[in-house]
PDB file of N, CA and C in Angstrom:
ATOM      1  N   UNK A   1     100.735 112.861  85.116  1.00  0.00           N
ATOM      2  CA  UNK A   1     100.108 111.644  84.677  1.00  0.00           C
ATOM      3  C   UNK A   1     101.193 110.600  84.440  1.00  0.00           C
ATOM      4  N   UNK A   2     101.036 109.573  84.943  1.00  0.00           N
ATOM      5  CA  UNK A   2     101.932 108.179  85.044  1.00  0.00           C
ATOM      6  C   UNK A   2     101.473 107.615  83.534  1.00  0.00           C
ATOM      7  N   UNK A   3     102.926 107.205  82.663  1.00  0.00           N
ATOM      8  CA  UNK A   3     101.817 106.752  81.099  1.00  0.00           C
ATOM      9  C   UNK A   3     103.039 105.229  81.585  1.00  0.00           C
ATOM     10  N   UNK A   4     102.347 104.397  81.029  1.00  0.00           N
ATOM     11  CA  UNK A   4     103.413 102.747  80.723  1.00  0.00           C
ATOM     12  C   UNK A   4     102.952 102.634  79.078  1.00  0.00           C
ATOM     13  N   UNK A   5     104.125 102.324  78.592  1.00  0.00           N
ATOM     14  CA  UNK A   5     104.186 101.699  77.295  1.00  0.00           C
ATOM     15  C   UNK A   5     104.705 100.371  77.068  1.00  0.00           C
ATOM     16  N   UNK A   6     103.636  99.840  76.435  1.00  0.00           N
ATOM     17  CA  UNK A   6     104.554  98.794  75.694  1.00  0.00           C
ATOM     18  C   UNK A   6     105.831  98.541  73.996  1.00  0.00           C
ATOM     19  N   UNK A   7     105.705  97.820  73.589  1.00  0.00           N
ATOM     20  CA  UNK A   7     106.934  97.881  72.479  1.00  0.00           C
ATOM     21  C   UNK A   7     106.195  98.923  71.505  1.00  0.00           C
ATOM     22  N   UNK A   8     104.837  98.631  70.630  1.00  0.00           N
ATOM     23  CA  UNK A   8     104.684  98.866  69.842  1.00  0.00           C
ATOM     24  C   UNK A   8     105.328 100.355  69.400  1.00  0.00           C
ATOM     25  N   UNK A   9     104.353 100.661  70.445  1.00  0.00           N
ATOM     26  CA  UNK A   9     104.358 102.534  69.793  1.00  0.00           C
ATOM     27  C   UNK A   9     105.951 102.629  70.408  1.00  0.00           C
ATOM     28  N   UNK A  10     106.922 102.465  71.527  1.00  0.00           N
ATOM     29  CA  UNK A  10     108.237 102.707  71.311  1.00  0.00           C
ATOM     30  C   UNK A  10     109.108 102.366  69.780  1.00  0.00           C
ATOM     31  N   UNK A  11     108.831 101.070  69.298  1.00  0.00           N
ATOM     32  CA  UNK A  11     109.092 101.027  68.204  1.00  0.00           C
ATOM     33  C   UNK A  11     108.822 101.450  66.395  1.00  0.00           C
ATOM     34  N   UNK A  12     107.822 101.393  66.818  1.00  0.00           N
ATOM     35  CA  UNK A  12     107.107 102.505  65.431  1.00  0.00           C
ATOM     36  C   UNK A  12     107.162 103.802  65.593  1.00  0.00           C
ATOM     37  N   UNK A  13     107.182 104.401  66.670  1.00  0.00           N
ATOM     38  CA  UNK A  13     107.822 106.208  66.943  1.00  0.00           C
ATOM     39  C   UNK A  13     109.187 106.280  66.502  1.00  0.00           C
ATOM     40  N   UNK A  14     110.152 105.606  67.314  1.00  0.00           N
ATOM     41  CA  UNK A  14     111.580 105.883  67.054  1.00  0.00           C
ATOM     42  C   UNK A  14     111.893 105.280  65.982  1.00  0.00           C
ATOM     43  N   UNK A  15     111.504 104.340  64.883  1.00  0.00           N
ATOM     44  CA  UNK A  15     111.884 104.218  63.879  1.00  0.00           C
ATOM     45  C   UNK A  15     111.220 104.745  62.879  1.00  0.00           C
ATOM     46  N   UNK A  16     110.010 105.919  62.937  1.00  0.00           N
ATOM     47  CA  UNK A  16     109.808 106.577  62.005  1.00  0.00           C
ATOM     48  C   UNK A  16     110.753 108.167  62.844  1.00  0.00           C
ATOM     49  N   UNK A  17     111.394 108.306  63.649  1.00  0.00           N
ATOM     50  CA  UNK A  17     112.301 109.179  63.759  1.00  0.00           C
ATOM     51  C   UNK A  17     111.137 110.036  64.938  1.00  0.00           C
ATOM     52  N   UNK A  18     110.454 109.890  65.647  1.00  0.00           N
ATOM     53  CA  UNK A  18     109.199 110.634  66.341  1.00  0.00           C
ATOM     54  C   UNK A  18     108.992 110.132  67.700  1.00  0.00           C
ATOM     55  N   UNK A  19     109.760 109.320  68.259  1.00  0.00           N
ATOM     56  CA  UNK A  19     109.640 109.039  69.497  1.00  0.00           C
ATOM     57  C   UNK A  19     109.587 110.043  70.640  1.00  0.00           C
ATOM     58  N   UNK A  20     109.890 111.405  70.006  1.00  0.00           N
ATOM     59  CA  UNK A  20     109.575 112.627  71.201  1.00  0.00           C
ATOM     60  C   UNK A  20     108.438 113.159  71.574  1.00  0.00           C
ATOM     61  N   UNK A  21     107.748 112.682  70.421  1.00  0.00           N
ATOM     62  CA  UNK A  21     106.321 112.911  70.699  1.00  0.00           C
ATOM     63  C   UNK A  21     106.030 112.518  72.238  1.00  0.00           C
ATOM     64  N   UNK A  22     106.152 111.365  72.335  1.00  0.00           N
ATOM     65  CA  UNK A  22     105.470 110.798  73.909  1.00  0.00           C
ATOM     66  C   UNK A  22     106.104 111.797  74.946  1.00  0.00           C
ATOM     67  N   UNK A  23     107.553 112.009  74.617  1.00  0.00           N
ATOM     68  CA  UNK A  23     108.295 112.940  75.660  1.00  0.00           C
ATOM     69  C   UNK A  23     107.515 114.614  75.619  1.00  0.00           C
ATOM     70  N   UNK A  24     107.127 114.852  74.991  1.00  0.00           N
ATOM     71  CA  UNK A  24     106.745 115.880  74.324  1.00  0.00           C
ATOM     72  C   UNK A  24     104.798 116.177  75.389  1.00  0.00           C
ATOM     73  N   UNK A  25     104.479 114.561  75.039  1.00  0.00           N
ATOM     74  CA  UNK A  25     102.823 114.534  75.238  1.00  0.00           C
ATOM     75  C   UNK A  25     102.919 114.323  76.875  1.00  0.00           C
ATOM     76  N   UNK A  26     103.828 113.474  77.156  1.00  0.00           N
ATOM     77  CA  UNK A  26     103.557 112.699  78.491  1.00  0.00           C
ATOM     78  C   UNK A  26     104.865 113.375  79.909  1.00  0.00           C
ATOM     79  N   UNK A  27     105.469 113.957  79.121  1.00  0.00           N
ATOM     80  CA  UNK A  27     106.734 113.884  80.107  1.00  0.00           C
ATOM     81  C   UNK A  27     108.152 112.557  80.252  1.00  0.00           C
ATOM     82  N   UNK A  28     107.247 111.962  81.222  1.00  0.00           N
ATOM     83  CA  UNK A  28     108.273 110.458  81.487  1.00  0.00           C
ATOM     84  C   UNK A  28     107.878 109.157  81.257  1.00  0.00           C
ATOM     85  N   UNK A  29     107.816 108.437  80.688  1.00  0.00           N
ATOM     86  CA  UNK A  29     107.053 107.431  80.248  1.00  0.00           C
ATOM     87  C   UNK A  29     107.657 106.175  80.977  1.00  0.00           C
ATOM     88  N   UNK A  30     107.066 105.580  81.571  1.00  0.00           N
ATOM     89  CA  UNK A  30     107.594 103.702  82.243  1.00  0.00           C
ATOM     90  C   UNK A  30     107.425 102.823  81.411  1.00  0.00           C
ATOM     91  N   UNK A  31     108.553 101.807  81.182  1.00  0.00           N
ATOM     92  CA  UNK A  31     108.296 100.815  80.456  1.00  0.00           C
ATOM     93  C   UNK A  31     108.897  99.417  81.157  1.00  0.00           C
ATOM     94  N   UNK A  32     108.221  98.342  81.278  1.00  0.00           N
ATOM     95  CA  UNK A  32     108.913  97.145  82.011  1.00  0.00           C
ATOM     96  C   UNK A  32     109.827  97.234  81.898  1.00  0.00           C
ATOM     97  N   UNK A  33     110.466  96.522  82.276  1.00  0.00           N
ATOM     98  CA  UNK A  33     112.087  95.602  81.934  1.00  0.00           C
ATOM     99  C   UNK A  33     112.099  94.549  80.275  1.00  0.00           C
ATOM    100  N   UNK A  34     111.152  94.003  80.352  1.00  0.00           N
ATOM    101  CA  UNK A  34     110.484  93.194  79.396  1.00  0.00           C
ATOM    102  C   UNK A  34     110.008  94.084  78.456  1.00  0.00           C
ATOM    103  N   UNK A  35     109.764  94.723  78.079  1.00  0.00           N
ATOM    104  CA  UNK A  35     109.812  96.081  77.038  1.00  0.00           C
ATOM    105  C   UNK A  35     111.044  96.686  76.393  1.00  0.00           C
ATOM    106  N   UNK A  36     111.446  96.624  77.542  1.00  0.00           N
ATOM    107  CA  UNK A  36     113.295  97.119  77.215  1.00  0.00           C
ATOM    108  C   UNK A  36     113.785  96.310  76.585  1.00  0.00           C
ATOM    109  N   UNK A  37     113.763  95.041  76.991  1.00  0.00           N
ATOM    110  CA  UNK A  37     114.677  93.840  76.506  1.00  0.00           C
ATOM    111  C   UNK A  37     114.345  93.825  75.076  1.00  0.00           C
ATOM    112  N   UNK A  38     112.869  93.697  74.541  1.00  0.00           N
ATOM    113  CA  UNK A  38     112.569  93.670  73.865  1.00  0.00           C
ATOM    114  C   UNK A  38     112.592  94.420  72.257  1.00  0.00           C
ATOM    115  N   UNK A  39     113.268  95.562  73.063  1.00  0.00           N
ATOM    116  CA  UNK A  39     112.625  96.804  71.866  1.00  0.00           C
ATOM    117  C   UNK A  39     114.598  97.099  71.915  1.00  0.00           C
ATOM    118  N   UNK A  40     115.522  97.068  72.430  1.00  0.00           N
ATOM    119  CA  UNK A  40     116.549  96.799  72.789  1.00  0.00           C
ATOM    120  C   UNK A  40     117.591  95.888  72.062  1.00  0.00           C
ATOM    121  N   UNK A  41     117.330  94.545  72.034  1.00  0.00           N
ATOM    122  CA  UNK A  41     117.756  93.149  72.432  1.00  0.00           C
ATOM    123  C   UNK A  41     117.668  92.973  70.646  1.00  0.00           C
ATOM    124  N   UNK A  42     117.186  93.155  69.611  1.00  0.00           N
ATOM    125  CA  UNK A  42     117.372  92.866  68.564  1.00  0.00           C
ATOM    126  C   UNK A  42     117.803  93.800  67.707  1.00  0.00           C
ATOM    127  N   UNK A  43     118.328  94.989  67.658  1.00  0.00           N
ATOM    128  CA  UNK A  43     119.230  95.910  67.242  1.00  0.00           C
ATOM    129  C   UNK A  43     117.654  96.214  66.273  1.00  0.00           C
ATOM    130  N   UNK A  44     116.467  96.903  66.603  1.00  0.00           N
ATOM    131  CA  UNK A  44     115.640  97.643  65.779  1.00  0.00           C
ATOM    132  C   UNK A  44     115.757  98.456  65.304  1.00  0.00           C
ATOM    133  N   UNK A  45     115.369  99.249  64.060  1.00  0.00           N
ATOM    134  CA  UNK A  45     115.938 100.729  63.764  1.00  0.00           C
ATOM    135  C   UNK A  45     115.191 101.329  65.089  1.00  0.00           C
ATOM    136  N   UNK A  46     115.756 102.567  65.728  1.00  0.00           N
ATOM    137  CA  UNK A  46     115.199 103.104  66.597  1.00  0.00           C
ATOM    138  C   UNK A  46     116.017 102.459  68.105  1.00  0.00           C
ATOM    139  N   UNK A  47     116.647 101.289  67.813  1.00  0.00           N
ATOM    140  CA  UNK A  47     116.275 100.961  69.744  1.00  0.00           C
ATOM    141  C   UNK A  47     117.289 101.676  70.206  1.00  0.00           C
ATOM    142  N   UNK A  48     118.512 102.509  69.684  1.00  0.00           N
ATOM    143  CA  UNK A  48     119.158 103.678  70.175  1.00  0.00           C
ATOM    144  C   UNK A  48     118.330 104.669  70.956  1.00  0.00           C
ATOM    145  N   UNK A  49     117.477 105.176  69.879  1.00  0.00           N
ATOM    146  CA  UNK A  49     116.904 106.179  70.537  1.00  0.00           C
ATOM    147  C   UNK A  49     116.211 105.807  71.614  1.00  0.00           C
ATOM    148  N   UNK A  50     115.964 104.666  71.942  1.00  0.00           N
ATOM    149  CA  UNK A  50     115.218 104.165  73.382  1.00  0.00           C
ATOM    150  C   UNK A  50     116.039 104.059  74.091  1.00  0.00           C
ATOM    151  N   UNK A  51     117.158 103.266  74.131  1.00  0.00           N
ATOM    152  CA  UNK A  51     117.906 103.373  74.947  1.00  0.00           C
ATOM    153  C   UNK A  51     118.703 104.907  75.688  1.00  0.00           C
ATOM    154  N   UNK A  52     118.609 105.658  74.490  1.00  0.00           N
ATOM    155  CA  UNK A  52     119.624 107.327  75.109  1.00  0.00           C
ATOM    156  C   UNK A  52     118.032 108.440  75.972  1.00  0.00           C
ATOM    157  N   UNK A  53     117.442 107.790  75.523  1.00  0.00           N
ATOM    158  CA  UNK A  53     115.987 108.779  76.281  1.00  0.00           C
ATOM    159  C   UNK A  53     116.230 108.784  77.567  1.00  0.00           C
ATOM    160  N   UNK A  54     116.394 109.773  78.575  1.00  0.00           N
ATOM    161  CA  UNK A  54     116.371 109.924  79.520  1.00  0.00           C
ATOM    162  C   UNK A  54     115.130 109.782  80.140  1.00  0.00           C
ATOM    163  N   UNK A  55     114.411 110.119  79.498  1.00  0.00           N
ATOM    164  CA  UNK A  55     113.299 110.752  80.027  1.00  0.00           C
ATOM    165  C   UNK A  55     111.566 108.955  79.775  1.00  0.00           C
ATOM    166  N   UNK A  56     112.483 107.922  79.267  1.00  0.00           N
ATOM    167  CA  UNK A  56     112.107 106.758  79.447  1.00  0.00           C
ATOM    168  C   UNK A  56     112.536 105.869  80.383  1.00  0.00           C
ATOM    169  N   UNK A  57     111.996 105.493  81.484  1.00  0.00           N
ATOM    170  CA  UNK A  57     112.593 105.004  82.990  1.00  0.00           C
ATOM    171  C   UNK A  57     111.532 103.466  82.537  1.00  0.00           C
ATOM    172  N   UNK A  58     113.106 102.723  82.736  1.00  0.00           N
ATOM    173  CA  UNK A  58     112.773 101.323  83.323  1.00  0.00           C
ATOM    174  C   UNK A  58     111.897 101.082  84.753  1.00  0.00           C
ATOM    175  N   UNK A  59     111.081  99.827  84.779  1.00  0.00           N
ATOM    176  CA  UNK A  59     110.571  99.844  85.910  1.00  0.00           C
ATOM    177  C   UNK A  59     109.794  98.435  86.469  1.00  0.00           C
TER     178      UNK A  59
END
């Protein structure tokens, strides 16, 4: 199953420390470019863990 996310739930997962869940539920998850930037681009708690996820592919 193909999942796309937007910011929210990337950001409210990895900054309550749970962003594996999706890795966990979905496998590989797609997120724009514009998602990235976003969740990225303002030093959020969490946007580490978005950025080191392998298993979250730009797209």
């Amino acid at each position: 199953m193909k999942v796309i996310s937007d910011s929210s739930p990337l950001i409210f997962l990895s900054a309550l420390g749970l962003l594996d869940i999706l890795r966990i539920e979905f496998g590989e998850v797609l997120i724009p470019e514009a998602v990235y930037r976003e969740v990225t681009a303002n030093n959020l708690k969490g946007s580490g863990e978005v950025q080191d996820a392998d298993w979250i592919r730009v797209v």
